[in-house]
PDB file of N, CA and C in Angstrom:
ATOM      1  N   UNK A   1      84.847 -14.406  82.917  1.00  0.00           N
ATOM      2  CA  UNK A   1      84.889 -15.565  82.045  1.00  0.00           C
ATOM      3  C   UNK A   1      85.480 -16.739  82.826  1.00  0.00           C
ATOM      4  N   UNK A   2      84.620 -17.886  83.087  1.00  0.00           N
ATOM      5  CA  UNK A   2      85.408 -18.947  83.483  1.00  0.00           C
ATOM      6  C   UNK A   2      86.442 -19.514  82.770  1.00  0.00           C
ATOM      7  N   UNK A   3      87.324 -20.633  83.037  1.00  0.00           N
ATOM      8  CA  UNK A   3      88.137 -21.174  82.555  1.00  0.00           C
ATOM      9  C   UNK A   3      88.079 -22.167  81.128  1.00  0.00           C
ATOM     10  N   UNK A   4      86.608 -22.710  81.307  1.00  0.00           N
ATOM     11  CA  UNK A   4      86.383 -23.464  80.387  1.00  0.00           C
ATOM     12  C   UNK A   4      85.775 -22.532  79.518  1.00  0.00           C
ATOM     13  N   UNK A   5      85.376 -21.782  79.199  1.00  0.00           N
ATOM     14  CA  UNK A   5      85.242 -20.872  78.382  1.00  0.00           C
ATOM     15  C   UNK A   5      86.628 -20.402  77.615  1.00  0.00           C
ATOM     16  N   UNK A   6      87.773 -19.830  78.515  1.00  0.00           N
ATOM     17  CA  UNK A   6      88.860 -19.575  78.048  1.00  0.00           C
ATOM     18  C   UNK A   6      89.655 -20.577  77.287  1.00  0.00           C
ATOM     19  N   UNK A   7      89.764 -21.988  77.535  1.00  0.00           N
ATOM     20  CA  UNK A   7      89.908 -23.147  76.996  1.00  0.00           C
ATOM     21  C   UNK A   7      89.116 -23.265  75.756  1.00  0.00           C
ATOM     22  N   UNK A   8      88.333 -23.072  75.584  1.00  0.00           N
ATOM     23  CA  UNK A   8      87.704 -23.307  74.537  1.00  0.00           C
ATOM     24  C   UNK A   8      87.904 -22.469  73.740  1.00  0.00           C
ATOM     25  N   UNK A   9      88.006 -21.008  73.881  1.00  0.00           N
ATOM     26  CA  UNK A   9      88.536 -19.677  73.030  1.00  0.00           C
ATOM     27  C   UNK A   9      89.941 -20.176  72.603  1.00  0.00           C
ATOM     28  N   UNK A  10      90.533 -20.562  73.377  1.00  0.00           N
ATOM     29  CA  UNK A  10      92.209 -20.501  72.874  1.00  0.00           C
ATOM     30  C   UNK A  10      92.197 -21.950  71.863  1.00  0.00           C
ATOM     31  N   UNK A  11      91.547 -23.390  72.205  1.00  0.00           N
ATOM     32  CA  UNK A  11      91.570 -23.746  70.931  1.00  0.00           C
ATOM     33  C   UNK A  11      90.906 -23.282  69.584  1.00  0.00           C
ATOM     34  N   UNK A  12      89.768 -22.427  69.770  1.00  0.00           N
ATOM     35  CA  UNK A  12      89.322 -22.324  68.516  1.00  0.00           C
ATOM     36  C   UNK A  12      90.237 -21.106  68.156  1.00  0.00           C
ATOM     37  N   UNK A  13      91.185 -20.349  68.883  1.00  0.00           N
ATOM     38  CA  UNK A  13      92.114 -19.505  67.900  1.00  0.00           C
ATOM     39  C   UNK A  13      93.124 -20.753  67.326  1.00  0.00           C
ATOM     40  N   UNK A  14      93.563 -21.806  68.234  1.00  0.00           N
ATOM     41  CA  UNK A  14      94.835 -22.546  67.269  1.00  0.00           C
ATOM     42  C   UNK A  14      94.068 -23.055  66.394  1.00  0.00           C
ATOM     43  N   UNK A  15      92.476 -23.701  66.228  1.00  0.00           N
ATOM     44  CA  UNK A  15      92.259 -24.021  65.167  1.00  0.00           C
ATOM     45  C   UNK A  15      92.313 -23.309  63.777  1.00  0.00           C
ATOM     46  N   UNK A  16      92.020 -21.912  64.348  1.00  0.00           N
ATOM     47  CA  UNK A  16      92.083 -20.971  63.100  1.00  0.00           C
ATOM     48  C   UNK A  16      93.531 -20.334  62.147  1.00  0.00           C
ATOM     49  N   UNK A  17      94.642 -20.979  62.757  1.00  0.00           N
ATOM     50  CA  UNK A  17      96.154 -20.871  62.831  1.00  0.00           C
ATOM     51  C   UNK A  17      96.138 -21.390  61.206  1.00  0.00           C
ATOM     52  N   UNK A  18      96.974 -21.019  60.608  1.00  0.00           N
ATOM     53  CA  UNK A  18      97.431 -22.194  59.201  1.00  0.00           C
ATOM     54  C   UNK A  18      98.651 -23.372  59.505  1.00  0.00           C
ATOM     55  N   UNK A  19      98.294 -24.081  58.761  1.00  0.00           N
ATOM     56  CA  UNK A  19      98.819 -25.402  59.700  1.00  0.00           C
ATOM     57  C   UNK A  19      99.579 -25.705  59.883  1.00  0.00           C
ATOM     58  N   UNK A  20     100.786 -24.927  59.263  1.00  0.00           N
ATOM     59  CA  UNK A  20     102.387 -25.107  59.744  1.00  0.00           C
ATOM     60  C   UNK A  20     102.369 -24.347  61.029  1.00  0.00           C
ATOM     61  N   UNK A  21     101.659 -23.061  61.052  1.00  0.00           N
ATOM     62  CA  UNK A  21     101.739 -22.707  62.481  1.00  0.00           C
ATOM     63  C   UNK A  21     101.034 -23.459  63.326  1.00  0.00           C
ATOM     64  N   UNK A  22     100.314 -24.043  63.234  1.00  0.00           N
ATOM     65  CA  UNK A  22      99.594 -25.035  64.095  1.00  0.00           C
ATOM     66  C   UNK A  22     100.705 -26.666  64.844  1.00  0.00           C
ATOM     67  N   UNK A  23     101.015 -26.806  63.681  1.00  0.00           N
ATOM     68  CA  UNK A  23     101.805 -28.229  63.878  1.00  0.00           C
ATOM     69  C   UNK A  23     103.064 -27.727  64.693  1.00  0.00           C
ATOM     70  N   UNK A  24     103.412 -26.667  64.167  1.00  0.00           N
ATOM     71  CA  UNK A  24     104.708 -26.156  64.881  1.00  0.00           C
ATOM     72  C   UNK A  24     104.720 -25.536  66.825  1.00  0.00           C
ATOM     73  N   UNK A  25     103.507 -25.016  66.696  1.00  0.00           N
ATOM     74  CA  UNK A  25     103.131 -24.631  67.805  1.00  0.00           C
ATOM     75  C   UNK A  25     102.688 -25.919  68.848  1.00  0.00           C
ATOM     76  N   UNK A  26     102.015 -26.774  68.394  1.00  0.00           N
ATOM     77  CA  UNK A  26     101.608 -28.158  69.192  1.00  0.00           C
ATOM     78  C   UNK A  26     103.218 -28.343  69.391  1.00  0.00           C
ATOM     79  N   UNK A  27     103.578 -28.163  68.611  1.00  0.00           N
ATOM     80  CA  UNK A  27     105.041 -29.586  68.693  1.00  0.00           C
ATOM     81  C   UNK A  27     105.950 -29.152  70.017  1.00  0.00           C
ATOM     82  N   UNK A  28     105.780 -27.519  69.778  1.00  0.00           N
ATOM     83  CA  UNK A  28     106.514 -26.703  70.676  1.00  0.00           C
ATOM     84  C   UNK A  28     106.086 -26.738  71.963  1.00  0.00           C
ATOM     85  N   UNK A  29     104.878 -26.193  72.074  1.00  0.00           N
ATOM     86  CA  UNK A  29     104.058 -26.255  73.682  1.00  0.00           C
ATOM     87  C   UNK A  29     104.277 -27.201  73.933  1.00  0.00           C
ATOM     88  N   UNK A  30     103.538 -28.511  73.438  1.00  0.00           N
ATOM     89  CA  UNK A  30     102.670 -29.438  73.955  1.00  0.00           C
ATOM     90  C   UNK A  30     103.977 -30.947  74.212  1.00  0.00           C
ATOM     91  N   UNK A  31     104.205 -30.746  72.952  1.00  0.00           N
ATOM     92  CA  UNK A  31     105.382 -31.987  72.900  1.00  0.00           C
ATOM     93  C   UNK A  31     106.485 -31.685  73.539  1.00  0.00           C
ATOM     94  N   UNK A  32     106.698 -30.162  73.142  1.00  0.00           N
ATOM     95  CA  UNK A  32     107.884 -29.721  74.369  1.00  0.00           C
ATOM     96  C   UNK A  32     108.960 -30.132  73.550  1.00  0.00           C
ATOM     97  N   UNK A  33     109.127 -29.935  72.120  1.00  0.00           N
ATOM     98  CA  UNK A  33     110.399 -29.875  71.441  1.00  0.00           C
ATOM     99  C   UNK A  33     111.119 -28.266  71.417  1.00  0.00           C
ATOM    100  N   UNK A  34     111.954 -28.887  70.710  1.00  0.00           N
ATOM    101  CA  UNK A  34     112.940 -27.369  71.165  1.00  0.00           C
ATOM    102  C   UNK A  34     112.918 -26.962  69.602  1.00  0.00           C
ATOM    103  N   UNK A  35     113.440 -26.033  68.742  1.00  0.00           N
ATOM    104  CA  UNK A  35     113.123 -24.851  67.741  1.00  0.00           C
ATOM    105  C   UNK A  35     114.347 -25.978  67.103  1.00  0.00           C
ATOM    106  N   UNK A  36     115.449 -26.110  67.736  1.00  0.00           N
ATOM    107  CA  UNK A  36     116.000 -27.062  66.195  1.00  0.00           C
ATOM    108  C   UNK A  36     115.847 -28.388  66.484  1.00  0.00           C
ATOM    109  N   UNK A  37     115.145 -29.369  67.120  1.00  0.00           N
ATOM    110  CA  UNK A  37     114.576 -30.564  66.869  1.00  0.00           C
ATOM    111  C   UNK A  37     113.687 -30.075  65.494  1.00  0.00           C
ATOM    112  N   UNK A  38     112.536 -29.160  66.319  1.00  0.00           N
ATOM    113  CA  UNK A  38     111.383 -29.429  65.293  1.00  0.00           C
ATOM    114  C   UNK A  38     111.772 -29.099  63.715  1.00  0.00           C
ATOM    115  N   UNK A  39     113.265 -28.404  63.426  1.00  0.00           N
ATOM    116  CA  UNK A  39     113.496 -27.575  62.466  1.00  0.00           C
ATOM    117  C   UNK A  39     114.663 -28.759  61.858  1.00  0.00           C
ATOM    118  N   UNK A  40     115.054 -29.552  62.544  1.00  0.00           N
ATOM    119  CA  UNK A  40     115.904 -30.338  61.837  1.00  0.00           C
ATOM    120  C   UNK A  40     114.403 -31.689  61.582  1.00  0.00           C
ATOM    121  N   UNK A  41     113.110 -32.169  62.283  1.00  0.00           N
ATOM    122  CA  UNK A  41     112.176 -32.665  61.698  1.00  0.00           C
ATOM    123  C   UNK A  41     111.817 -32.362  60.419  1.00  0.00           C
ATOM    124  N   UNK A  42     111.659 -30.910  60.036  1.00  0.00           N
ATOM    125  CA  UNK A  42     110.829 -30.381  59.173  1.00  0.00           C
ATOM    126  C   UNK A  42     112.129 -29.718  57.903  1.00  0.00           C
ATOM    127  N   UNK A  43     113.020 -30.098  58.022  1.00  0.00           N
ATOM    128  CA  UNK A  43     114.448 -29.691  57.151  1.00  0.00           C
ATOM    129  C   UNK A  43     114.040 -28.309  56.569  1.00  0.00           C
ATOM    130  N   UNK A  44     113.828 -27.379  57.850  1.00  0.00           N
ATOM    131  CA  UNK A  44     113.678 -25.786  57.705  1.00  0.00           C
ATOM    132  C   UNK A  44     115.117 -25.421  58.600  1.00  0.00           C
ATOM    133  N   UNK A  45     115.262 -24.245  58.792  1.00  0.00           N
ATOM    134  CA  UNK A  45     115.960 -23.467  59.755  1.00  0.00           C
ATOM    135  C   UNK A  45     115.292 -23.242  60.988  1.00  0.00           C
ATOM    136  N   UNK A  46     116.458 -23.095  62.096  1.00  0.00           N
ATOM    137  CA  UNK A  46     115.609 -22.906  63.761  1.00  0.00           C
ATOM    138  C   UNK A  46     114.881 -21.359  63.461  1.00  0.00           C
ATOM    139  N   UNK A  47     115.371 -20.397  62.644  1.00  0.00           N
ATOM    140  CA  UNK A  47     114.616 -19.296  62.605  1.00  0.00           C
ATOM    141  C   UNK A  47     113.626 -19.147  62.065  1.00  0.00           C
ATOM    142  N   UNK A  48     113.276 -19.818  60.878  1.00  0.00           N
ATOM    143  CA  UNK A  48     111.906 -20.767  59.968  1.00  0.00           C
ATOM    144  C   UNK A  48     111.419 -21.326  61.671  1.00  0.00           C
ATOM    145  N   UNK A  49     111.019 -21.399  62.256  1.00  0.00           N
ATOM    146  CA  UNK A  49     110.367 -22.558  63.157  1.00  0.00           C
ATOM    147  C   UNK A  49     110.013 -21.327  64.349  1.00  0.00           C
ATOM    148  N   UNK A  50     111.059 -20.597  64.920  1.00  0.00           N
ATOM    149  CA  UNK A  50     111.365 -19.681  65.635  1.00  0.00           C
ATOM    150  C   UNK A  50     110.008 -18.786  65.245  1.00  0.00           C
ATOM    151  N   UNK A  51     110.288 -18.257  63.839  1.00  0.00           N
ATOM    152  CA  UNK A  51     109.262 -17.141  63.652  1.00  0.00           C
ATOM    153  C   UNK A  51     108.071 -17.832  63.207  1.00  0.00           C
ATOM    154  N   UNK A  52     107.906 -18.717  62.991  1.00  0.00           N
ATOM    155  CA  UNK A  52     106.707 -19.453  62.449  1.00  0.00           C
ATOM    156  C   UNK A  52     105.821 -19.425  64.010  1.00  0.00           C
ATOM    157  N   UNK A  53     106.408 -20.041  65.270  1.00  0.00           N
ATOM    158  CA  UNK A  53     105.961 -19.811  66.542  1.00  0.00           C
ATOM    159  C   UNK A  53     105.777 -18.633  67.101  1.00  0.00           C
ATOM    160  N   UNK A  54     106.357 -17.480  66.918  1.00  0.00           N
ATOM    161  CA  UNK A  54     106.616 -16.318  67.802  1.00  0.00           C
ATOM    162  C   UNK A  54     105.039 -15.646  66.848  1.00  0.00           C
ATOM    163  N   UNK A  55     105.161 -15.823  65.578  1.00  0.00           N
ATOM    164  CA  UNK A  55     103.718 -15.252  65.063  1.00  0.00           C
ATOM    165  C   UNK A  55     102.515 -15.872  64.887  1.00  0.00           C
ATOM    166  N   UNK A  56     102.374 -17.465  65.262  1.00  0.00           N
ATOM    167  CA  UNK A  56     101.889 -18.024  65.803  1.00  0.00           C
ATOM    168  C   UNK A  56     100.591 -17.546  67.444  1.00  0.00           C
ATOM    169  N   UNK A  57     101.964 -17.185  68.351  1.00  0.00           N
ATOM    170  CA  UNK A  57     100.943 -16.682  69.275  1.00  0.00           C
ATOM    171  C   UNK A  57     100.569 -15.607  68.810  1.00  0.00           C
ATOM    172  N   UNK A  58     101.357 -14.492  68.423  1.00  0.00           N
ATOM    173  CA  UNK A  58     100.882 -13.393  68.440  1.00  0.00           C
ATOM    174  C   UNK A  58      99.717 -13.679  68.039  1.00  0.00           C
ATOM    175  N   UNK A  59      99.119 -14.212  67.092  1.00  0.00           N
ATOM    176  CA  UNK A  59      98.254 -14.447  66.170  1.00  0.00           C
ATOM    177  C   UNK A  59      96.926 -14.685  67.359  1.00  0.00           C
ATOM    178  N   UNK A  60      97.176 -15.557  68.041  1.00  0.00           N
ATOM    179  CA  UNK A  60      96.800 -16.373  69.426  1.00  0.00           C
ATOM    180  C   UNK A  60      96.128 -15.131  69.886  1.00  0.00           C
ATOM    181  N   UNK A  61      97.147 -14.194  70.224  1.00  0.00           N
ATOM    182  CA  UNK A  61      96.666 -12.889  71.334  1.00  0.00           C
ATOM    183  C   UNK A  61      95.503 -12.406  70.597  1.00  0.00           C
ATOM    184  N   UNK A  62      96.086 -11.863  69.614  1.00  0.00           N
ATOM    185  CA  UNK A  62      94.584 -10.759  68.696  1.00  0.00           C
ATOM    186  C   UNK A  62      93.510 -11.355  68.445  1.00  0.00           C
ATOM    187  N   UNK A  63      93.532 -12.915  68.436  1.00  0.00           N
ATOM    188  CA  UNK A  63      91.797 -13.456  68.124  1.00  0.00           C
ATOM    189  C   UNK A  63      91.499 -13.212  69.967  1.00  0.00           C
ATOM    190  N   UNK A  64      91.935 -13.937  70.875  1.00  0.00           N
ATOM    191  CA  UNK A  64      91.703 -13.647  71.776  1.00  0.00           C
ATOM    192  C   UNK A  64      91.367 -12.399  72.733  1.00  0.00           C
ATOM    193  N   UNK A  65      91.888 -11.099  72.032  1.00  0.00           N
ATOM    194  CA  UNK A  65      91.918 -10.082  72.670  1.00  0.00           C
ATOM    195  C   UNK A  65      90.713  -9.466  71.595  1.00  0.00           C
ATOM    196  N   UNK A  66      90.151  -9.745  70.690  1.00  0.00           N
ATOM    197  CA  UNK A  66      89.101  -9.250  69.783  1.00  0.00           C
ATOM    198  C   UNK A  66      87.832 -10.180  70.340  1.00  0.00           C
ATOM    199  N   UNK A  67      87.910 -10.832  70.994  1.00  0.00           N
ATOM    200  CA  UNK A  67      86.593 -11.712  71.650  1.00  0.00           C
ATOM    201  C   UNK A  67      85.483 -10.911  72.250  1.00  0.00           C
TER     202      UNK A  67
END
């Protein structure tokens, strides 16, 4: 599998994410916030944010690994 293939698999798993895991996960990777920025943004807990991300990828792996 080339790369752009793999690129393209891994967004259409975050598209398929529900959208707190989605927003939370961008914010995390991409923006490069840390678990209590995004959790004092979103007036949750760092562990609300924490596990919202950690099952997030997982989520990530199994569409990807079911391809």
């Amino acid at each position: 599998m080339d790369n752009t293939q793999d690129m393209e698999n891994l967004h259409m798993a975050i598209k398929n994410l529900p959208e707190v895991q989605k927003r939370r996960l961008k914010k995390y990777y991409f923006e490069e916030k840390t678990f209590d920025k995004i959790a004092l943004e979103e007036g949750c807990t760092y562990q609300c944010v924490q596990r919202s991300v950690y099952r997030a990828v997982a989520k990530i792996k199994s569409i990807l690994e079911n391809l």
